[in-house]
C-alpha atoms as a PDB file:
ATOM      1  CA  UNK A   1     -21.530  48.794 -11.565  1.00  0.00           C
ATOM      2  CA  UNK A   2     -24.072  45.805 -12.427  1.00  0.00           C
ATOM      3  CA  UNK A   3     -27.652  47.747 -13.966  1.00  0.00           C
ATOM      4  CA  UNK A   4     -29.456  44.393 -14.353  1.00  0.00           C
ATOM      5  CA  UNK A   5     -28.695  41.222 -12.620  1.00  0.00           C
ATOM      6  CA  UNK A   6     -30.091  37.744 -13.609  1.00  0.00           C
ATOM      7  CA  UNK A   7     -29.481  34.866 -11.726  1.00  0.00           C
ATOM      8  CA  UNK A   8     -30.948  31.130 -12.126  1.00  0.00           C
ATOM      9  CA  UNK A   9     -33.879  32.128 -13.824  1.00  0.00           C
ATOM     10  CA  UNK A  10     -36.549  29.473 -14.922  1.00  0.00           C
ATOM     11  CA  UNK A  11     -39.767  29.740 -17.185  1.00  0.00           C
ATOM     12  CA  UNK A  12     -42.314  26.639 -17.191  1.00  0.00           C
ATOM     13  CA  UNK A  13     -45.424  26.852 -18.666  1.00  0.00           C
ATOM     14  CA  UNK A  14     -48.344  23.914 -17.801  1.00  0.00           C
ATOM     15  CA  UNK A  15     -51.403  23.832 -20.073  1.00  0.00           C
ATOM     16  CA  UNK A  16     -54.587  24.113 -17.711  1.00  0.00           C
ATOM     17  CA  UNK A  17     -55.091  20.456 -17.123  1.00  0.00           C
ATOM     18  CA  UNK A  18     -51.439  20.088 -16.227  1.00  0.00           C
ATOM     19  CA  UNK A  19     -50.990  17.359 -18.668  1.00  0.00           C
ATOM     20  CA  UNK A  20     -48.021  19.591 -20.638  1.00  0.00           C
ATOM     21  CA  UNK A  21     -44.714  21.123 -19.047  1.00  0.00           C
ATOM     22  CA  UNK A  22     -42.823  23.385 -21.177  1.00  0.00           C
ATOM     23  CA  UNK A  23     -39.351  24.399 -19.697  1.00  0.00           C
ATOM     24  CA  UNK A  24     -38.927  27.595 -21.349  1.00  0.00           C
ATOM     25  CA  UNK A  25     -35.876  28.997 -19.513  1.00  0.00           C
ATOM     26  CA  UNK A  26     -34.031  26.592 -17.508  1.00  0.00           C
ATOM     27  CA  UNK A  27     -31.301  28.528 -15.993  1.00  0.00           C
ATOM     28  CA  UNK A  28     -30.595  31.806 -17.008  1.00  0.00           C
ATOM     29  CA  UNK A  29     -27.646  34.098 -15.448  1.00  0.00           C
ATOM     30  CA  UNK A  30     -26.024  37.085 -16.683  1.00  0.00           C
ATOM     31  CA  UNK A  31     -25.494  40.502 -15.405  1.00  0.00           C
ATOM     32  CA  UNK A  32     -25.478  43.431 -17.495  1.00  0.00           C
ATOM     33  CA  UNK A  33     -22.852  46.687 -16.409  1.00  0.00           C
ATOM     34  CA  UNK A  34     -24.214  50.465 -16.273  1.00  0.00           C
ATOM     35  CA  UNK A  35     -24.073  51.513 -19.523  1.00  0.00           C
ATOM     36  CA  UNK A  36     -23.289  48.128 -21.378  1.00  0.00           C
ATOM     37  CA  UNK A  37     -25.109  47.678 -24.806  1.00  0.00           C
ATOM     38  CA  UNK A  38     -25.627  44.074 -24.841  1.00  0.00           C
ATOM     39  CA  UNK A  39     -27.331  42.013 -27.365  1.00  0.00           C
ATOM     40  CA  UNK A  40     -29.279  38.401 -27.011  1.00  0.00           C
ATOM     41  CA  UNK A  41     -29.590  36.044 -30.174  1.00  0.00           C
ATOM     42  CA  UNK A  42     -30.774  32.878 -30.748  1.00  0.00           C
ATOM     43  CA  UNK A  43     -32.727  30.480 -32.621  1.00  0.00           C
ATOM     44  CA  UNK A  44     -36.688  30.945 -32.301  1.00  0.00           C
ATOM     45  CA  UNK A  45     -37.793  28.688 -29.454  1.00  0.00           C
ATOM     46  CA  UNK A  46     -34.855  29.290 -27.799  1.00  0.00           C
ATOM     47  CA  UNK A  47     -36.582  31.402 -24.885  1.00  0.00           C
ATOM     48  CA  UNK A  48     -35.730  35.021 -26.035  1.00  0.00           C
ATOM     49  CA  UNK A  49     -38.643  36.321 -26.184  1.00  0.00           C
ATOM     50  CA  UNK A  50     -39.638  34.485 -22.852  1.00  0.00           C
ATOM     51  CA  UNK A  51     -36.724  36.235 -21.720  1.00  0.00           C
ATOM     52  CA  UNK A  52     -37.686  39.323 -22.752  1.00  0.00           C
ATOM     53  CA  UNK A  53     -40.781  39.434 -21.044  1.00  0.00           C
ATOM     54  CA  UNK A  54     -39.326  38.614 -17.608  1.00  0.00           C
ATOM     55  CA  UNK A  55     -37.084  41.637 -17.846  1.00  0.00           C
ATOM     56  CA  UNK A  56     -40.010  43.594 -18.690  1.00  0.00           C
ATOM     57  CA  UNK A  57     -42.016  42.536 -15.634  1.00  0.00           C
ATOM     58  CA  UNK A  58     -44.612  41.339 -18.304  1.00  0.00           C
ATOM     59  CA  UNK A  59     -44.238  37.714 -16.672  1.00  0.00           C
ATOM     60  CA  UNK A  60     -42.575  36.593 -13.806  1.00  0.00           C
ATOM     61  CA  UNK A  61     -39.940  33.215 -13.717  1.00  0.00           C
ATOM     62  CA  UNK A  62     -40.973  30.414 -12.227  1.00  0.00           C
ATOM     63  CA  UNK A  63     -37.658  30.093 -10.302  1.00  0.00           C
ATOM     64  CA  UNK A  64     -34.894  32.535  -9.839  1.00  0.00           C
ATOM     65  CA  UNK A  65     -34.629  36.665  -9.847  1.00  0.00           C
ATOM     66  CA  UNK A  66     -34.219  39.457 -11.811  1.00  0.00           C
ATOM     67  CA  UNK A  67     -32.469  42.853 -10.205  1.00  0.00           C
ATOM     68  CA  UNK A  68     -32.464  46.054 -11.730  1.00  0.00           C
ATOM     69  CA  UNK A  69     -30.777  48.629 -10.184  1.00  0.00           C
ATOM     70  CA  UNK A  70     -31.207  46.867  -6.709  1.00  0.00           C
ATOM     71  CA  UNK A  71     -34.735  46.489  -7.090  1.00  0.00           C
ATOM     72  CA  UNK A  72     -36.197  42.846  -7.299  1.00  0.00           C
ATOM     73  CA  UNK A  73     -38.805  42.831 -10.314  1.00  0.00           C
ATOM     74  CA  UNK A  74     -40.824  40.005  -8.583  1.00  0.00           C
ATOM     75  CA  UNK A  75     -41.289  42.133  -5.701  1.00  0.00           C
ATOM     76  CA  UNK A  76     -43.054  45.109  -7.448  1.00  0.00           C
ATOM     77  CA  UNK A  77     -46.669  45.062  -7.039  1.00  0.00           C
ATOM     78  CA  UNK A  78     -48.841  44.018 -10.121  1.00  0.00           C
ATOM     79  CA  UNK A  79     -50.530  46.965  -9.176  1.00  0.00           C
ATOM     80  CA  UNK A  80     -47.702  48.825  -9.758  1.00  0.00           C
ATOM     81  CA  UNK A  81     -46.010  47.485 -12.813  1.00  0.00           C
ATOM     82  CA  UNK A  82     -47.214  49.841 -14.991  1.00  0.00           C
ATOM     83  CA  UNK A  83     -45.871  52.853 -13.573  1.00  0.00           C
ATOM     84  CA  UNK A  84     -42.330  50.755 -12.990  1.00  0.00           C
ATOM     85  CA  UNK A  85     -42.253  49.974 -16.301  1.00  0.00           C
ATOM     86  CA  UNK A  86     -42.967  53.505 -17.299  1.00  0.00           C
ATOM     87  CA  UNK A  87     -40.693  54.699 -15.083  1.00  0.00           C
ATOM     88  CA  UNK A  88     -37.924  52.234 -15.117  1.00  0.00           C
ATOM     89  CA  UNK A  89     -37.433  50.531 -18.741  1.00  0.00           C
ATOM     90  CA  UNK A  90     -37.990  51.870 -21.944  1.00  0.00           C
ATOM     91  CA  UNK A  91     -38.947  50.173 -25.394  1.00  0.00           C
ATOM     92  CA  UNK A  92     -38.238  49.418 -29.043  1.00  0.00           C
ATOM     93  CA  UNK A  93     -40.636  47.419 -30.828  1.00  0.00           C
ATOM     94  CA  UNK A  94     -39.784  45.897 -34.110  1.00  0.00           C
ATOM     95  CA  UNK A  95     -43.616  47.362 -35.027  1.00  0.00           C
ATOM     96  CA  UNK A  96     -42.858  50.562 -33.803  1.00  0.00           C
ATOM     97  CA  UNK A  97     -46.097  50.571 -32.186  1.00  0.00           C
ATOM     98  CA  UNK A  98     -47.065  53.963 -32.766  1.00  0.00           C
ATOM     99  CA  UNK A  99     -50.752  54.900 -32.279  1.00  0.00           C
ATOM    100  CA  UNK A 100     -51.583  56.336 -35.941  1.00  0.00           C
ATOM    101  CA  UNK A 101     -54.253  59.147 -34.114  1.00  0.00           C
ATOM    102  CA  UNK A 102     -51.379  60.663 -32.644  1.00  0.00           C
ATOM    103  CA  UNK A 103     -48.634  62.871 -34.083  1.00  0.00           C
ATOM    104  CA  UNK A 104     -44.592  61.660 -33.528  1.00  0.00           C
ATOM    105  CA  UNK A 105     -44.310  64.556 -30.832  1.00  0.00           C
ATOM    106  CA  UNK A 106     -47.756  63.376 -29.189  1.00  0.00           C
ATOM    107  CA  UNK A 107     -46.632  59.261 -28.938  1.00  0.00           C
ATOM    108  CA  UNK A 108     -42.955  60.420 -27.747  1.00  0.00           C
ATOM    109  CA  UNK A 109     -44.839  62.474 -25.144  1.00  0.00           C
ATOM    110  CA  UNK A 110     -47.266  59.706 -23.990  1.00  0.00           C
ATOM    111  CA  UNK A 111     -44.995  58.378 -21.460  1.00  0.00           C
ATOM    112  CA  UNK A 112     -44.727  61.610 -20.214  1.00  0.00           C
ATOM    113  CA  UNK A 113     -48.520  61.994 -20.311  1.00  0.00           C
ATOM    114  CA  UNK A 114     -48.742  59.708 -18.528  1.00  0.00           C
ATOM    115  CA  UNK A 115     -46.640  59.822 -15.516  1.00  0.00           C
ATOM    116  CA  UNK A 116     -48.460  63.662 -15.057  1.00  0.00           C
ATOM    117  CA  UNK A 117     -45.383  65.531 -16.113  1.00  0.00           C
ATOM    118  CA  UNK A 118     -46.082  69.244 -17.550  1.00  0.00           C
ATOM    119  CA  UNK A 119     -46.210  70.399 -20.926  1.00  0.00           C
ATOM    120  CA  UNK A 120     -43.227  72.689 -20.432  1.00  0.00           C
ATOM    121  CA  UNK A 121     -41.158  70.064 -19.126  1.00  0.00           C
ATOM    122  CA  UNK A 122     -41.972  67.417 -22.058  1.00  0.00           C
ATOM    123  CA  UNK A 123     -41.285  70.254 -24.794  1.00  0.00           C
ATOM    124  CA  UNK A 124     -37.802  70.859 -22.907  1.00  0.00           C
ATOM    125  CA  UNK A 125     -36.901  66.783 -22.794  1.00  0.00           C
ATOM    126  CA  UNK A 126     -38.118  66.353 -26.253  1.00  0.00           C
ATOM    127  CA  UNK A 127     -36.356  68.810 -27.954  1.00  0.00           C
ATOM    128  CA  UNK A 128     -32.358  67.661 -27.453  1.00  0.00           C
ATOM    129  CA  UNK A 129     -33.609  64.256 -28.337  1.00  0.00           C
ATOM    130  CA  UNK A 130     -35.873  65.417 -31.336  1.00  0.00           C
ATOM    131  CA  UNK A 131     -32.603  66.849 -33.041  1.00  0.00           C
ATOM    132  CA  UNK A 132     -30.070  64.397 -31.823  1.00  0.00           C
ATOM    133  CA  UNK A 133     -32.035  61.353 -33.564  1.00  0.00           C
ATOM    134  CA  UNK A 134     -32.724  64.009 -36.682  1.00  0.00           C
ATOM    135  CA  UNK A 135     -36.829  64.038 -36.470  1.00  0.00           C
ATOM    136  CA  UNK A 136     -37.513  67.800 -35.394  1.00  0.00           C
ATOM    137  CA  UNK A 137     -38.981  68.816 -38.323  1.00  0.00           C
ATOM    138  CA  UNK A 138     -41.423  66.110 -38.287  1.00  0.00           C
ATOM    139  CA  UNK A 139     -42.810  65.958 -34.919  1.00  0.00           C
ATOM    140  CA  UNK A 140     -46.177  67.325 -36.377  1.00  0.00           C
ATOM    141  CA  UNK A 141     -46.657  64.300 -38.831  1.00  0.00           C
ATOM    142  CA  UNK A 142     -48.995  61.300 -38.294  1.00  0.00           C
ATOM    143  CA  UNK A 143     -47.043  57.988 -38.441  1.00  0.00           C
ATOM    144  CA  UNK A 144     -48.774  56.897 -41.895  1.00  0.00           C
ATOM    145  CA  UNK A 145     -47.212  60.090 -42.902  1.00  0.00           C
ATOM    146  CA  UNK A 146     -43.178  58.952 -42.562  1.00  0.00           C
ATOM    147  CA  UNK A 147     -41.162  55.851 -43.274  1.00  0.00           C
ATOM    148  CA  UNK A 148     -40.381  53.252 -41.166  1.00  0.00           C
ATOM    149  CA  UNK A 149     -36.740  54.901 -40.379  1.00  0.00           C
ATOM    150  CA  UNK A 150     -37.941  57.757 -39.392  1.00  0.00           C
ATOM    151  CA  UNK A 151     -41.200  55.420 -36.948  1.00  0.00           C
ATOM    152  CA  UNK A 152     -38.231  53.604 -35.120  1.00  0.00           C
ATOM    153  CA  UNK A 153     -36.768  57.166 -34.721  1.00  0.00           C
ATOM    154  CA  UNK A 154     -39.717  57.922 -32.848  1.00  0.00           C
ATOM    155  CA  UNK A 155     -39.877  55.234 -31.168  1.00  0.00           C
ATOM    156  CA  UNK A 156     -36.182  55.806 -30.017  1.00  0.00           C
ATOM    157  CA  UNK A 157     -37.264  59.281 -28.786  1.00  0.00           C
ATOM    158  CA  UNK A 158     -40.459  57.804 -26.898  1.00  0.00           C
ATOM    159  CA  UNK A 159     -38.213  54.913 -25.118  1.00  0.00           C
ATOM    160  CA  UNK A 160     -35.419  57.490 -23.952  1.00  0.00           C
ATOM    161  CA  UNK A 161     -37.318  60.667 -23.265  1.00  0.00           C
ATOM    162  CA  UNK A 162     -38.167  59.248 -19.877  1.00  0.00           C
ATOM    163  CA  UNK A 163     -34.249  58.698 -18.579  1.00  0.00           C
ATOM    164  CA  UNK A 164     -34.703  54.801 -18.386  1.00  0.00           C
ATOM    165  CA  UNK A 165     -32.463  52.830 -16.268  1.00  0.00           C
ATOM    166  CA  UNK A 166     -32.540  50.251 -19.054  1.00  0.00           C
ATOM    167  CA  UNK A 167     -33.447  50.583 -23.131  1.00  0.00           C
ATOM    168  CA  UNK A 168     -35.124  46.818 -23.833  1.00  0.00           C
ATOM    169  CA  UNK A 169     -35.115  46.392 -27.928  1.00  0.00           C
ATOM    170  CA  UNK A 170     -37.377  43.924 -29.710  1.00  0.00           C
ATOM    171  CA  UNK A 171     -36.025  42.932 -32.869  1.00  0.00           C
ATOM    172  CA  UNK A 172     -35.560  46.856 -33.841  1.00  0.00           C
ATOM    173  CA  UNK A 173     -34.571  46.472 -37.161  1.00  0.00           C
ATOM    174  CA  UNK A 174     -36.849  43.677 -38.130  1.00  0.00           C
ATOM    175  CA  UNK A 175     -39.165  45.847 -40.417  1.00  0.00           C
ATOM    176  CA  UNK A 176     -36.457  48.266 -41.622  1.00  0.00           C
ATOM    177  CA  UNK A 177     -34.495  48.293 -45.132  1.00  0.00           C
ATOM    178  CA  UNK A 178     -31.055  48.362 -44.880  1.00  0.00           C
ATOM    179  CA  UNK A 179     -30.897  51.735 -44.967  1.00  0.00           C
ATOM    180  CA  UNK A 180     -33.372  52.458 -42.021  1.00  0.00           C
ATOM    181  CA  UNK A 181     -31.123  49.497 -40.548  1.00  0.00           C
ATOM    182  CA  UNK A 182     -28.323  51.468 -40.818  1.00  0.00           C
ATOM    183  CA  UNK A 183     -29.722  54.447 -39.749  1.00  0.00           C
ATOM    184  CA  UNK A 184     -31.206  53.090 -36.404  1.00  0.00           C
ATOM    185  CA  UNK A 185     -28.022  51.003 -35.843  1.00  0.00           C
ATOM    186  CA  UNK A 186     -25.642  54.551 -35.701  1.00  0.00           C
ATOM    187  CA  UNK A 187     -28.448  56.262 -33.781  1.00  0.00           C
ATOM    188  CA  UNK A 188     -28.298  52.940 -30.791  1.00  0.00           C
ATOM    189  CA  UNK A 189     -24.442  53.332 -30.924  1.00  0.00           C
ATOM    190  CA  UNK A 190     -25.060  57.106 -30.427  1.00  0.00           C
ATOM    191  CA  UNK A 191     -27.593  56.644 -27.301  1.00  0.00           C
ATOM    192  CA  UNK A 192     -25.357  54.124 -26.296  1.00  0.00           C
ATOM    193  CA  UNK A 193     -21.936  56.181 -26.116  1.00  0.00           C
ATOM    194  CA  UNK A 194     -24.379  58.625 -24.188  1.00  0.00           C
ATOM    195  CA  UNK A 195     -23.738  56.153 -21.211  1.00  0.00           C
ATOM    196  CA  UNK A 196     -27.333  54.333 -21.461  1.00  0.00           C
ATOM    197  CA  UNK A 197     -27.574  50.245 -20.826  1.00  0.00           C
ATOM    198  CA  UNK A 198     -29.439  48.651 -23.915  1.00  0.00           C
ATOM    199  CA  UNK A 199     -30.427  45.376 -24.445  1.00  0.00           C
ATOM    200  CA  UNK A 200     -31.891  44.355 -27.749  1.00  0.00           C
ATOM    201  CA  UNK A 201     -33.176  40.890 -28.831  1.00  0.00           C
ATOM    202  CA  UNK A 202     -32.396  40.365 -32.446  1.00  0.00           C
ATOM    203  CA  UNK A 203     -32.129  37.682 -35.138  1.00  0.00           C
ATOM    204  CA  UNK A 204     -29.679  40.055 -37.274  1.00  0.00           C
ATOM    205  CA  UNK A 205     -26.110  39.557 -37.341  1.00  0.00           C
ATOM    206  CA  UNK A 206     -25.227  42.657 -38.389  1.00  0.00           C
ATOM    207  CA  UNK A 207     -27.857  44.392 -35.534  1.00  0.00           C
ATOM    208  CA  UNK A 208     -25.383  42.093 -32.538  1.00  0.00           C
ATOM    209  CA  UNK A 209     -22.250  43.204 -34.155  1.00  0.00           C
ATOM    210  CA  UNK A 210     -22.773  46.597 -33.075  1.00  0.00           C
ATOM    211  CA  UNK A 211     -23.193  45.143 -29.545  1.00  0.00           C
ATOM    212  CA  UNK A 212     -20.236  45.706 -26.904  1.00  0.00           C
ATOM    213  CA  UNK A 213     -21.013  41.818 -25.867  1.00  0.00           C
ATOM    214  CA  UNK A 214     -23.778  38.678 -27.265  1.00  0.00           C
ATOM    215  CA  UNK A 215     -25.311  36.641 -25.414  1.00  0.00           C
ATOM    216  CA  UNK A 216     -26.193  33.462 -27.294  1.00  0.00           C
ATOM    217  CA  UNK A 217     -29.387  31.414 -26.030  1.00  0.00           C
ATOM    218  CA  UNK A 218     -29.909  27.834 -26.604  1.00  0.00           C
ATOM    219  CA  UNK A 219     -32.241  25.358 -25.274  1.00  0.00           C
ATOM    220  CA  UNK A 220     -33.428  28.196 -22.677  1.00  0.00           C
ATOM    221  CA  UNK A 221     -29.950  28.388 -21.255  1.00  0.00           C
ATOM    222  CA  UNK A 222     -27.332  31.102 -21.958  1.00  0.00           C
ATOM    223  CA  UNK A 223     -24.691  29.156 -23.633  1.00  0.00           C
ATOM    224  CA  UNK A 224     -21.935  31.390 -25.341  1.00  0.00           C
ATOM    225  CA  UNK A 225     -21.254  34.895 -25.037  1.00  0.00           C
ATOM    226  CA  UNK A 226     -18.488  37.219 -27.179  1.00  0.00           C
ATOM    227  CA  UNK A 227     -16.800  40.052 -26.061  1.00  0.00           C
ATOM    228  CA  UNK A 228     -16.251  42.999 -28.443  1.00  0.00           C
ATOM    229  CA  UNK A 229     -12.954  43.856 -27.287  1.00  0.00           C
ATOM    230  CA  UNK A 230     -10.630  45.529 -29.164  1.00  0.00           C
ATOM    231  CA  UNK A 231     -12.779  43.704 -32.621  1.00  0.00           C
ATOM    232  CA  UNK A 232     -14.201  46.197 -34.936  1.00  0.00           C
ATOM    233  CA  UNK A 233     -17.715  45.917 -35.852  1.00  0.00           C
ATOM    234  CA  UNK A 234     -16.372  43.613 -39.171  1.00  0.00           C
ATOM    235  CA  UNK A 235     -14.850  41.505 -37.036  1.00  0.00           C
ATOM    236  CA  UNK A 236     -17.438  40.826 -34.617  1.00  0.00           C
ATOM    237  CA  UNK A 237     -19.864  40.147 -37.339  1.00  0.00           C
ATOM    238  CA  UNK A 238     -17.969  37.184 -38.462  1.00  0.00           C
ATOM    239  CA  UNK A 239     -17.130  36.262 -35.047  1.00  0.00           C
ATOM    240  CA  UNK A 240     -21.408  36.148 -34.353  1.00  0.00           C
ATOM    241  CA  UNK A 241     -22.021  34.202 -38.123  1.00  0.00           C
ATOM    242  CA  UNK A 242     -19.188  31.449 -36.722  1.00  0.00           C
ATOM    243  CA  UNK A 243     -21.412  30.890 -33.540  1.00  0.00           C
ATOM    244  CA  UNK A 244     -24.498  30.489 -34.639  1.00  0.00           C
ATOM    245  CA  UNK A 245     -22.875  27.688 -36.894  1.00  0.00           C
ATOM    246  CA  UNK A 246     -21.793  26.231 -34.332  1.00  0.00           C
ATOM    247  CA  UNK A 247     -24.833  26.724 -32.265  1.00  0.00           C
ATOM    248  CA  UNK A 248     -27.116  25.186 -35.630  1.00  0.00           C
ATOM    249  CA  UNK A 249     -24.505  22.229 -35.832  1.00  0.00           C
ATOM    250  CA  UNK A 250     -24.345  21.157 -31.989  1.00  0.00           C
ATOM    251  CA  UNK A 251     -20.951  23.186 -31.216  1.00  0.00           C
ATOM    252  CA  UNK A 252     -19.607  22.754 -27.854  1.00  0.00           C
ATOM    253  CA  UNK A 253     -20.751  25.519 -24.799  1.00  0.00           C
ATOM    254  CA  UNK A 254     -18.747  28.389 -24.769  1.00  0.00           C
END
């Protein structure tokens, strides 16, 4: 059953005199399965993050559509992107962004806080999540307070605490070591064996070879994708490192 569906999707931005096109996203189609865990990659300039931000409803395409779960993003109401997005998607920055006033329990909760659910109810969602992804013990500490592992933990909790139909990832492991790399990485395969649909943008090989499938951008155009299949994680790793070689060198469309 198809979660997200993208079909012919075009980004061009014109500076305000209309003197400069830039064709972002020419023609962008994929469709990702109910409970798929699906990474893009992709030179910079290649129109990930451009990408990204249409599936977020944070910009719109100039041409095509984006689905989720039957619903047309374009269609939403900007007065009512917020609360879709709230409702709908959830995120994982490579920052973390974390609001350093606020304990981890308090920025896990905000979504919550925000979409007027009760205290009761928050403390009950929180706490299978809390000791699934190992951070009950420090749900009372400020963000300055714990390392960057244990941030993207929180910021795990915050994106899934609200049941999203989709889990969009920014570069996750960007600003962890390898061990908070690691870490995060078994916790996404976790969430992901769960049964939840996550698609992460990354520039790490080793982030995409936990993927069940990569989608490889190039010139704003999806133009090779790999199946994991029956390849273990090893496998799929070197599989990824020989594409983007090719991709680098001019390789042929896959």
């Amino acid at each position: 059953m198809s979660r997200l569906d993208v079909s012919g999707v075009k980004k061009i931005y014109t500076t305000r005199l209309g003197s400069n096109r830039v064709e972002a996203l020419r023609n962008v189609s994929f469709s990702v399965e109910q409970g798929e865990y699906v990474a893009i990659m992709g030179e910079s300039g290649s129109g990930k993050t451009t990408l990204l931000n249409i599936l977020a409803a944070l910009d719109e395409p100039t041409a095509g559509r984006v689905v989720l779960d039957g619903q047309e993003l374009s269609k939403v109401k900007e007065k009512d992107r917020a609360a879709f997005r709230r409702d709908n998607l959830g995120f994982v920055f490579q920052e973390f962004n974390l609001l350093d006033t606020f304990t981890l329990e308090d920025n896990i909760y905000l979504p919550l806080v925000l979409a007027g659910k009760p205290y009761k109810e928050m403390k009950t969602r929180l706490q299978p999540i809390a000791a699934q992804l190992g951070i009950s013990e420090l749900l009372k500490k400020y963000p300055y307070e714990v390392s960057g592992g244990q941030k993207q933990r929180a910021a795990v909790a915050r994106a899934i605490i609200t049941n999203p139909k989709l889990v969009l990832a920014d570069e996750p492991t960007g600003a962890l070591d390898s061990k908070g790399t690691d870490e995060l990485l078994r916790l996404f395969s976790g969430i992901h064996k769960e049964g939840r649909t996550i698609l992460m943008v990354t520039h790490s090989v080793k982030a995409a070879s936990h993927a069940s499938r990569v989608l490889f951008i190039k010139d704003g155009e999806v133009f090779h994708q790999i199946y994991r299949g029956d390849n273990t994680s090893e496998q799929l790793y070197q599989k990824i490192s020989d594409t983007l070689t090719m991709l680098a060198t001019g390789g042929e469309r896959g």
